[in-house]
C-alpha atoms as a PDB file:
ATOM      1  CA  UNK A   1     -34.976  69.456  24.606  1.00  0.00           C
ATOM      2  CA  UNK A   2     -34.383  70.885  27.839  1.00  0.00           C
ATOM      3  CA  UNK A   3     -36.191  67.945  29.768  1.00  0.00           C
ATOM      4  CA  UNK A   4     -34.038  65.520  27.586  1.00  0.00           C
ATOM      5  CA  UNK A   5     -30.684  67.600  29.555  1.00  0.00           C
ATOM      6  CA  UNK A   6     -32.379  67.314  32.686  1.00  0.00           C
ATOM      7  CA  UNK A   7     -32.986  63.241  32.457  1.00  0.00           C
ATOM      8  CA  UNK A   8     -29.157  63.183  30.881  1.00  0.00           C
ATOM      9  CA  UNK A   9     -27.461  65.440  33.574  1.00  0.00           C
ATOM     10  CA  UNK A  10     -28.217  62.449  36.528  1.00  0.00           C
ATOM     11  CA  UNK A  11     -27.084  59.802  34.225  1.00  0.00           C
ATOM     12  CA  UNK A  12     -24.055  61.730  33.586  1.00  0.00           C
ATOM     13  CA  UNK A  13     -23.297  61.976  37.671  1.00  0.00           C
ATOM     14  CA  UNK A  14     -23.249  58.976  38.075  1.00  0.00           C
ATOM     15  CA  UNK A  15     -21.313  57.795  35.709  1.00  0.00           C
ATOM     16  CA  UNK A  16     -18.605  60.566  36.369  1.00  0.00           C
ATOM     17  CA  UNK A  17     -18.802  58.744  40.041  1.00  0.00           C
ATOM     18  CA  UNK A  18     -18.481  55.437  38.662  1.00  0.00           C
ATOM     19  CA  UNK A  19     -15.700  55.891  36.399  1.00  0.00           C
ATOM     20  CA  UNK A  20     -13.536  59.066  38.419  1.00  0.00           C
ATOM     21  CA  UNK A  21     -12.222  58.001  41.789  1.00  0.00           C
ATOM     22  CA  UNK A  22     -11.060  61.519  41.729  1.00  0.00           C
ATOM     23  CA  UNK A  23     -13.839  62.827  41.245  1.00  0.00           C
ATOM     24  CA  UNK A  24     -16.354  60.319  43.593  1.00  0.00           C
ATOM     25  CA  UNK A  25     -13.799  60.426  46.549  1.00  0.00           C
ATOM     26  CA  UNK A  26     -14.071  64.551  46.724  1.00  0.00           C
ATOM     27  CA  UNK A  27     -18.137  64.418  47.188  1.00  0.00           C
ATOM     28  CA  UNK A  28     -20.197  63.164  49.590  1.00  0.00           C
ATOM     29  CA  UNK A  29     -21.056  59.750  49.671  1.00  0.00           C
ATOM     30  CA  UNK A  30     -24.790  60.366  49.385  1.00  0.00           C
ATOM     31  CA  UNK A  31     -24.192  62.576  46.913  1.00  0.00           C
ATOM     32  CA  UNK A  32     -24.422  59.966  43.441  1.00  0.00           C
ATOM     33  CA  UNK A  33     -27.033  57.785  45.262  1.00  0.00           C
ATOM     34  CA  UNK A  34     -29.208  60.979  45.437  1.00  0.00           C
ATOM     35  CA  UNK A  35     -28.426  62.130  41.945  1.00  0.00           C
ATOM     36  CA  UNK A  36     -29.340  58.752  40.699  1.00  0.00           C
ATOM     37  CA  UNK A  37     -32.564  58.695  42.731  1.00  0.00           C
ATOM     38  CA  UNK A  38     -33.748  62.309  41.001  1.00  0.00           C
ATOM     39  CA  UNK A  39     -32.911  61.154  37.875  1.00  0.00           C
ATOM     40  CA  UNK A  40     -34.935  58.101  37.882  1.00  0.00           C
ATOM     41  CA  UNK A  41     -37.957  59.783  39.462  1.00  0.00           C
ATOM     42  CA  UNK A  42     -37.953  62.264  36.568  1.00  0.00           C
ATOM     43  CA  UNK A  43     -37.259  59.333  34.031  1.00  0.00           C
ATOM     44  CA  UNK A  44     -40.435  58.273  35.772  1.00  0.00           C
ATOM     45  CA  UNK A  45     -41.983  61.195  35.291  1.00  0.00           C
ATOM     46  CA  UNK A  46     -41.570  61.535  32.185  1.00  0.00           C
ATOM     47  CA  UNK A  47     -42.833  58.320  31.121  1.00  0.00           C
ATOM     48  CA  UNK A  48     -45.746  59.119  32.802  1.00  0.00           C
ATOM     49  CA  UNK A  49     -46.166  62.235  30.966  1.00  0.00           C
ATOM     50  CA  UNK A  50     -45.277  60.578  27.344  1.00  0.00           C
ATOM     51  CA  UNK A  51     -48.056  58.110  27.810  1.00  0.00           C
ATOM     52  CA  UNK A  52     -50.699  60.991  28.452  1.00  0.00           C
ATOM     53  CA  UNK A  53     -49.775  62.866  25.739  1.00  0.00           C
ATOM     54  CA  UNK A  54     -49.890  59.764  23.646  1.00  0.00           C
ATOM     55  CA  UNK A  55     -52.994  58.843  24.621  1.00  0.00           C
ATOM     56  CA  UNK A  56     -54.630  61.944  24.622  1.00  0.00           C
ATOM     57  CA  UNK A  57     -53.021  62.286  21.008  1.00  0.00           C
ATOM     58  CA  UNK A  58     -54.655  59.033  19.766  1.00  0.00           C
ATOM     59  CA  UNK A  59     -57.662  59.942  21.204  1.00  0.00           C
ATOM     60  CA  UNK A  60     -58.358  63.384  19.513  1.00  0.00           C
ATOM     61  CA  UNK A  61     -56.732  62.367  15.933  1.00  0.00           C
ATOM     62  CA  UNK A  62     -56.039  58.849  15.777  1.00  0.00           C
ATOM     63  CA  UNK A  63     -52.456  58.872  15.489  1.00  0.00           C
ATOM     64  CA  UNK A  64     -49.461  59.871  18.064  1.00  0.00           C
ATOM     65  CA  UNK A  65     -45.745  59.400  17.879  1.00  0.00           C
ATOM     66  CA  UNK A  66     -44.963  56.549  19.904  1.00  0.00           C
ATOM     67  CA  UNK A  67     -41.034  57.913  19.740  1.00  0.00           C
ATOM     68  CA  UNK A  68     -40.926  59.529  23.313  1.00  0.00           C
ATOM     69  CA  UNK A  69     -43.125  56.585  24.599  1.00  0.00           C
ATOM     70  CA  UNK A  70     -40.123  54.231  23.821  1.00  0.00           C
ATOM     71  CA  UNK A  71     -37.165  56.741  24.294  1.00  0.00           C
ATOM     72  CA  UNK A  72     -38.676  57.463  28.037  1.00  0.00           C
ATOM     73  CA  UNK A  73     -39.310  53.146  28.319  1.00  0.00           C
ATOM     74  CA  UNK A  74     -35.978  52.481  27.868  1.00  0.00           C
ATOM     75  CA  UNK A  75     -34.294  55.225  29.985  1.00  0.00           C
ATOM     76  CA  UNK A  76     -36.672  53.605  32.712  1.00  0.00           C
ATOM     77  CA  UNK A  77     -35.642  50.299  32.155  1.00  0.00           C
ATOM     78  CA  UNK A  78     -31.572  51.028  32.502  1.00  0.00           C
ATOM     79  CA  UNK A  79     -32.453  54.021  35.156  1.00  0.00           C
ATOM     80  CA  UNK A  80     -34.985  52.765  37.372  1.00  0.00           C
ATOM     81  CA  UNK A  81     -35.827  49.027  36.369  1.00  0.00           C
ATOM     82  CA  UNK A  82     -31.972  47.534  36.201  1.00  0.00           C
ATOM     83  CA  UNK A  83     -31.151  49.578  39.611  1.00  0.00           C
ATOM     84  CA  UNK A  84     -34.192  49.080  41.434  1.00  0.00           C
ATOM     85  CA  UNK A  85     -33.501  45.093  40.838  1.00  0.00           C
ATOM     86  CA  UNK A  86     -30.238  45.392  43.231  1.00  0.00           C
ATOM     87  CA  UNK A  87     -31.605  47.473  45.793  1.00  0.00           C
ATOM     88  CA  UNK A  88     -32.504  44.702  47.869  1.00  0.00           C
ATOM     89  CA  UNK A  89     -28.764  43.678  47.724  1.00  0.00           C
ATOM     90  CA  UNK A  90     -28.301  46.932  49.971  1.00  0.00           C
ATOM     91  CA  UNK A  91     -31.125  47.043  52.360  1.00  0.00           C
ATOM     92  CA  UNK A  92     -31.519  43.309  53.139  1.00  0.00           C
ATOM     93  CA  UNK A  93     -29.427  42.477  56.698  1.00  0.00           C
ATOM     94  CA  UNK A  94     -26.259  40.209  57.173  1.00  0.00           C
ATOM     95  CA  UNK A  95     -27.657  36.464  56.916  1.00  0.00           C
ATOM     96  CA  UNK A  96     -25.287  33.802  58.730  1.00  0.00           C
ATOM     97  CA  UNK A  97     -23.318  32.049  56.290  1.00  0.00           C
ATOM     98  CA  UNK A  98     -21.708  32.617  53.569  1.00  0.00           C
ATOM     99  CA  UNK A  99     -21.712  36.635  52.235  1.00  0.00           C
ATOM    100  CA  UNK A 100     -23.865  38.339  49.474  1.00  0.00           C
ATOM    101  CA  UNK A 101     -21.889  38.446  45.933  1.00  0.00           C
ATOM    102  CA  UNK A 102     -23.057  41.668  44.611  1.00  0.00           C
ATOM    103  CA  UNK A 103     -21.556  41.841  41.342  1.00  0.00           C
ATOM    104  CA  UNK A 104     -20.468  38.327  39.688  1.00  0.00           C
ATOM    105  CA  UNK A 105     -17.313  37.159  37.380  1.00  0.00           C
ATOM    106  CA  UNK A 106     -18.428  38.265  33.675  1.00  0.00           C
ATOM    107  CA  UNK A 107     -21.789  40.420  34.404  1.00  0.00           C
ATOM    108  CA  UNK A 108     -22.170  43.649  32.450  1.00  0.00           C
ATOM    109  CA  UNK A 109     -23.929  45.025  35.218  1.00  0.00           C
ATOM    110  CA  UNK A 110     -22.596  47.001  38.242  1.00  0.00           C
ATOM    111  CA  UNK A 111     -23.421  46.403  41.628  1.00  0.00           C
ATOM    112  CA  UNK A 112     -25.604  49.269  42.142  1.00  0.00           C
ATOM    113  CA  UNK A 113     -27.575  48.060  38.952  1.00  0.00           C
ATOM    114  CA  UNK A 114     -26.059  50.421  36.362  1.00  0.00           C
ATOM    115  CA  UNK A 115     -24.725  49.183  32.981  1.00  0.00           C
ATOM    116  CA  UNK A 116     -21.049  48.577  33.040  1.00  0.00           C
ATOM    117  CA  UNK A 117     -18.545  49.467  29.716  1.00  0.00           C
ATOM    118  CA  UNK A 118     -17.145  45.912  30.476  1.00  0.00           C
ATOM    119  CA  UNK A 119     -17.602  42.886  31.943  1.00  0.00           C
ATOM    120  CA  UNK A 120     -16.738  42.415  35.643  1.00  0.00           C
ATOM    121  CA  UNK A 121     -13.120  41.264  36.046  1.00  0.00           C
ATOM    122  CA  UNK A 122     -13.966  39.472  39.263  1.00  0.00           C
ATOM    123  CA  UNK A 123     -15.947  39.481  42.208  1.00  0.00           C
ATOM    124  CA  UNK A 124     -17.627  41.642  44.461  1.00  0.00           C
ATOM    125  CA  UNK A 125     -17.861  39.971  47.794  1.00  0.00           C
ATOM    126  CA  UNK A 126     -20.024  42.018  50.031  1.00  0.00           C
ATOM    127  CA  UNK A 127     -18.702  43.520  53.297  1.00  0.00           C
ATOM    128  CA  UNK A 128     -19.069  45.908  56.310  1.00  0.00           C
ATOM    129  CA  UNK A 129     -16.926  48.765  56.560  1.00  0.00           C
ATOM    130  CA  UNK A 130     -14.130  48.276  58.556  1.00  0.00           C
ATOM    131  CA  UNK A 131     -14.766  44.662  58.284  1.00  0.00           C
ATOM    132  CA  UNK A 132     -11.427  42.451  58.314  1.00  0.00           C
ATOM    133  CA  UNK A 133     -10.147  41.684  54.670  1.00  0.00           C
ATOM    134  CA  UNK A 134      -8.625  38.312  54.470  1.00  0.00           C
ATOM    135  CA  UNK A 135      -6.456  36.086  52.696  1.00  0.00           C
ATOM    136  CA  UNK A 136      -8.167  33.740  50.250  1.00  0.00           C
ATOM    137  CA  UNK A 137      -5.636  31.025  50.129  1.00  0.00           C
ATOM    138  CA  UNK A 138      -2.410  31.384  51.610  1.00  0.00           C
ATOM    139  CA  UNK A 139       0.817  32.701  49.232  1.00  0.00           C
ATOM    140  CA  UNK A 140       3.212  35.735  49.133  1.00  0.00           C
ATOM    141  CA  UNK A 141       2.429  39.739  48.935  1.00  0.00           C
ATOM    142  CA  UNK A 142       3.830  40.914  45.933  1.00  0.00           C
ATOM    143  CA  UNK A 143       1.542  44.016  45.553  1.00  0.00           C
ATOM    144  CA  UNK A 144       0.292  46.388  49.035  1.00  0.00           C
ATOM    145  CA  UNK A 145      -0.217  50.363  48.038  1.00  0.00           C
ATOM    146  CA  UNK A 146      -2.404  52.614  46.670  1.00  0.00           C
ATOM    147  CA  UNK A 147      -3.107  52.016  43.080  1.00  0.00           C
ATOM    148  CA  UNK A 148      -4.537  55.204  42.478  1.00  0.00           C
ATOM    149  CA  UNK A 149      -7.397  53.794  39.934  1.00  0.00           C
ATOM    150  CA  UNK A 150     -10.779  52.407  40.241  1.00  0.00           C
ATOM    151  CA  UNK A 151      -8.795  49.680  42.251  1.00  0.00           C
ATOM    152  CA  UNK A 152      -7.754  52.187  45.193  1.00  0.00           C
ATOM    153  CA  UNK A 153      -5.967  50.460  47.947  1.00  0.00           C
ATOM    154  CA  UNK A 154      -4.991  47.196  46.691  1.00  0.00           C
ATOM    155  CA  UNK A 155      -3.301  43.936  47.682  1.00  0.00           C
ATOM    156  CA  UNK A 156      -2.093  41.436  45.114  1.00  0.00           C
ATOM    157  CA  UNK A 157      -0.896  37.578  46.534  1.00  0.00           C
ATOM    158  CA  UNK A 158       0.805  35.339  44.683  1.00  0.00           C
ATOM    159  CA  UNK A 159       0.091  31.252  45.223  1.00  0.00           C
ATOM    160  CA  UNK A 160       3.340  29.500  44.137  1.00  0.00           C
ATOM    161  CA  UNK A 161       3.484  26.689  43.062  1.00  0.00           C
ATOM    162  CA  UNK A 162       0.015  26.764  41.286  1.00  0.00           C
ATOM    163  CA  UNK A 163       0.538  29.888  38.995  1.00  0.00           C
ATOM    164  CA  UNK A 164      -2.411  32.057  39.708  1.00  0.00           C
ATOM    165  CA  UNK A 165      -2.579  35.728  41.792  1.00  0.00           C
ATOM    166  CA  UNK A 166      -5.774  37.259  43.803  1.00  0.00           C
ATOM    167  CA  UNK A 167      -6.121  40.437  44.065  1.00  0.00           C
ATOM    168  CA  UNK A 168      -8.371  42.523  46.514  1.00  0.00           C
ATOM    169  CA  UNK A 169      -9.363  46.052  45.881  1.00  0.00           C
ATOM    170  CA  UNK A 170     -11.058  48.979  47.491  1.00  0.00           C
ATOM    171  CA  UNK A 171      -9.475  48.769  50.797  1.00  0.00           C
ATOM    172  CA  UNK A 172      -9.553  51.464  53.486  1.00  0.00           C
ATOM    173  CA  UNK A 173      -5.916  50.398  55.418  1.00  0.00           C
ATOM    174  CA  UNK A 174      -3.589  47.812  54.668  1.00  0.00           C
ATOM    175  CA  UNK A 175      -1.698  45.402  56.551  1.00  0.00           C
ATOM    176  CA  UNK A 176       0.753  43.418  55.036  1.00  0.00           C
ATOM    177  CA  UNK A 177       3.713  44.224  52.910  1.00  0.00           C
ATOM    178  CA  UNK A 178       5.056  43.380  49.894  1.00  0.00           C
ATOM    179  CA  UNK A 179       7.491  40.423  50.803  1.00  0.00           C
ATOM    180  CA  UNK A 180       5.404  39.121  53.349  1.00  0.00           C
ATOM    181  CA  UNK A 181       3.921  35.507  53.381  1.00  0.00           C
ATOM    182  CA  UNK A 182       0.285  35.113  54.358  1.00  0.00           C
ATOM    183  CA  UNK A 183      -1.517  32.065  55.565  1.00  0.00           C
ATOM    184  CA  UNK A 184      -5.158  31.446  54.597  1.00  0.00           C
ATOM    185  CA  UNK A 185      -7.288  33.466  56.162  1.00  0.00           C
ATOM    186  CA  UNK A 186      -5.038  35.703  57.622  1.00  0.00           C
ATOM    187  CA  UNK A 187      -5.664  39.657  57.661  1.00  0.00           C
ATOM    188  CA  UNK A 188      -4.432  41.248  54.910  1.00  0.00           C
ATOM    189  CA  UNK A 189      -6.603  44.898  55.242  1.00  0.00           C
ATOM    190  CA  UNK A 190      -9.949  46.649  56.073  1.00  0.00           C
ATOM    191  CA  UNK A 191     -12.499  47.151  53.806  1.00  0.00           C
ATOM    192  CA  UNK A 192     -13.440  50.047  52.323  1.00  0.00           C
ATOM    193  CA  UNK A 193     -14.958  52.504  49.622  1.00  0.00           C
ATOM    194  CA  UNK A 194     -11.770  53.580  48.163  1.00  0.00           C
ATOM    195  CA  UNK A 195     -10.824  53.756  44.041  1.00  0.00           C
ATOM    196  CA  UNK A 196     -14.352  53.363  42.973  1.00  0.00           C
ATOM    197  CA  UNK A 197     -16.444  54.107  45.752  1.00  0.00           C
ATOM    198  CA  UNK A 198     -19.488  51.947  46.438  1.00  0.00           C
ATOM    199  CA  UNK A 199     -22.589  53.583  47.358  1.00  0.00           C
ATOM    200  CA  UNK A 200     -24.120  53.352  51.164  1.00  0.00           C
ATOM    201  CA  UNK A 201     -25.025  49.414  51.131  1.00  0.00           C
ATOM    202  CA  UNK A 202     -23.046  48.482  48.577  1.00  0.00           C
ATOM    203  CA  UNK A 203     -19.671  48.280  50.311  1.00  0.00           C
ATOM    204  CA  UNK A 204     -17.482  45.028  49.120  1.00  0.00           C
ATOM    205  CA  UNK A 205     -14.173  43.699  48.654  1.00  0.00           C
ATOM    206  CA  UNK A 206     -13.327  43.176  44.567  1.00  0.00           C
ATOM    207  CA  UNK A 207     -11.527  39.732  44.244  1.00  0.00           C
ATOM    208  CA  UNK A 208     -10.342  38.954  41.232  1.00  0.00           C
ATOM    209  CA  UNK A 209      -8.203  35.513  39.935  1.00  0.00           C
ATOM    210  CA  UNK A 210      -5.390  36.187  37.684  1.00  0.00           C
ATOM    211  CA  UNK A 211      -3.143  33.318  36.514  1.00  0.00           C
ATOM    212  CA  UNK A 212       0.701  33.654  35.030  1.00  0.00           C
ATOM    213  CA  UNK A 213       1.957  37.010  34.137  1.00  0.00           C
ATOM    214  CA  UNK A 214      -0.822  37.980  32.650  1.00  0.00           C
ATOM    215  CA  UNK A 215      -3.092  40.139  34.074  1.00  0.00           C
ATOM    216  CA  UNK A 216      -6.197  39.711  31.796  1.00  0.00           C
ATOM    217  CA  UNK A 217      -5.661  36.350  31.760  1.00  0.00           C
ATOM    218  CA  UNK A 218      -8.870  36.067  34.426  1.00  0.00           C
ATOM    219  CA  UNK A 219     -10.461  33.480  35.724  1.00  0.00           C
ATOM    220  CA  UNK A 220     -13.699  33.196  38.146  1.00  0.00           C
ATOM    221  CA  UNK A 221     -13.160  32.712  41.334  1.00  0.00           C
ATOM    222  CA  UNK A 222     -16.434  31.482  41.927  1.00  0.00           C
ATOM    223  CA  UNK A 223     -15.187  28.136  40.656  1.00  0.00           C
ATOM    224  CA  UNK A 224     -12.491  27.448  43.281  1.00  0.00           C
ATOM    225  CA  UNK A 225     -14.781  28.961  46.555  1.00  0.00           C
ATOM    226  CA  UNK A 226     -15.315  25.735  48.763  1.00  0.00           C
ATOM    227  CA  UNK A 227     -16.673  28.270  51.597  1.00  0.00           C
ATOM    228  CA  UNK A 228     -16.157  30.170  54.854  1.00  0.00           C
ATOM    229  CA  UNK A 229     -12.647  30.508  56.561  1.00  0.00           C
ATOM    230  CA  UNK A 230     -11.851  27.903  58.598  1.00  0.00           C
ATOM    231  CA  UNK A 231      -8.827  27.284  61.556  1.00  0.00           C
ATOM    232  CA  UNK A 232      -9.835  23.551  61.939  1.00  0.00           C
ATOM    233  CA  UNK A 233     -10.658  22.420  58.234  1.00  0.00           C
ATOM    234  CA  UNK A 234      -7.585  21.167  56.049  1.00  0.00           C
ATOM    235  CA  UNK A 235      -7.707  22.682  52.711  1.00  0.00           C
ATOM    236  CA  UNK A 236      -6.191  20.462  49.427  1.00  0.00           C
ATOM    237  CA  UNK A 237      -2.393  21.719  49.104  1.00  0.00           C
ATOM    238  CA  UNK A 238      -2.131  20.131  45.480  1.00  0.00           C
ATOM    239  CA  UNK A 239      -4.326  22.025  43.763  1.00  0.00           C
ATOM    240  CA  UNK A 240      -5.412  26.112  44.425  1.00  0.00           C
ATOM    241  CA  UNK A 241      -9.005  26.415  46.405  1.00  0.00           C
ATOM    242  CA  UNK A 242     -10.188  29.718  47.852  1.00  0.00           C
ATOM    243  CA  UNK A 243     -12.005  31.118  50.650  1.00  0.00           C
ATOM    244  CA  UNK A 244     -14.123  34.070  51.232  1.00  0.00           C
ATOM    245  CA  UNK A 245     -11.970  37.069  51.447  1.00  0.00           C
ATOM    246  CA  UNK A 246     -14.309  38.621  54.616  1.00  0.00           C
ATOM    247  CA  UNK A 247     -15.483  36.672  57.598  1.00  0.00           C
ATOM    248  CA  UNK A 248     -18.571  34.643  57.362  1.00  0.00           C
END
């Protein structure tokens, strides 16, 4: 029982850090990639140890209760297996072209690899920090603060006359207002860790499509990317395409 609280007590850090901007903006940023690293070595470990102890059980009597075996399988699978499949998401360098989408429209998991309570609302669009955020289409502000959520500093832009919204979260400074009109590819903000804060390597801007008044009424923005801001391309003005919202 008490190695059961000890593989728990990781998986409950970082989800406290995944779900409490409060709470993940007070620690250090190492902190929940270290938790989560202890906590899958003693998942690990304890896998290890079940399989001994099953073996050595079927060995000397016959039988052994292959409970713990699967219990300690699992845990590995969604603690070390689903995790260790986005790592190289974080350590592989820039590439020229287009950037890295961490986290896709839809997926149930997070970027750093870690189960999520819903599906993704939008995309995660991989970044430096301190990078330039930009404008994926051009439109009017309608949202620049601090949401004070899992969002953190957001922007919202609206693109009359074709009904949808983008929004852009997890800034570090804004700089537009609400009011303001925005070409394409213009600067709207930095990006940054806040709201929910990304992990070391995992830094991104969140873009998400809304259309109408709605906003759960999502759509993937995926669909209307046609690539890299561009001064010298024309872009279709009779129907809503999109851009990258970082610099390529």
């Amino acid at each position: 029982m008490r190695r059961l609280g000890w593989l728990i007590l990781p998986a409950v850090l970082v989800f406290a850090g995944a779900s409490s901007p409060s709470i993940a903006q007070r620690l250090p940023r190492f902190f929940f990639p270290a938790a989560a690293a202890a906590g899958g070595a003693l998942v690990l470990f304890s896998l290890v140890t079940s399989l001994l102890r099953f073996a050595r059980s079927y060995r000397t009597d016959g039988r052994a209760r292959l409970g713990p075996v699967v219990a300690n399988a699992v845990a590995a699978i969604f603690l070390v297996g689903l995790p260790a499949s986005r790592l190289p998401n974080a350590i592989a360098p820039p590439q020229p072209g287009p950037p890295r989408i961490l986290v896709g429209f839809g997926d149930w998991l997070g970027g750093e690899g870690y189960p999520r309570l819903s599906r993704h609302r939008g995309l995660d669009v991989r970044g430096r920090p301190g990078a330039d955020v930009l404008a994926a289409a051009g439109g009017r502000v309608t949202v620049a603060r601090d949401n004070r959520d899992l969002c953190g500093l957001i922007v919202v832009v609206d693109h009359d006359p074709h009904g949808y919204r983008t929004v852009y979260c997890h800034l570090s400074a804004l700089s537009v207002k609400p009011g303001e009109r925005v070409a394409r590819g213009q600067r709207i903000g930095t990006l940054g860790t806040t709201g929910q804060r990304a992990w070391p390597g995992y830094e991104h801007v969140h873009l998400e499509l809304q259309r109408g008044a709605d906003p759960n009424d999502l759509h993937d923005p995926a669909a209307r990317i046609v690539g890299c801001f561009d001064g010298t391309r024309p872009y279709p003005a009779d129907r809503l395409v999109l851009t990258y919202p970082v610099p390529c």
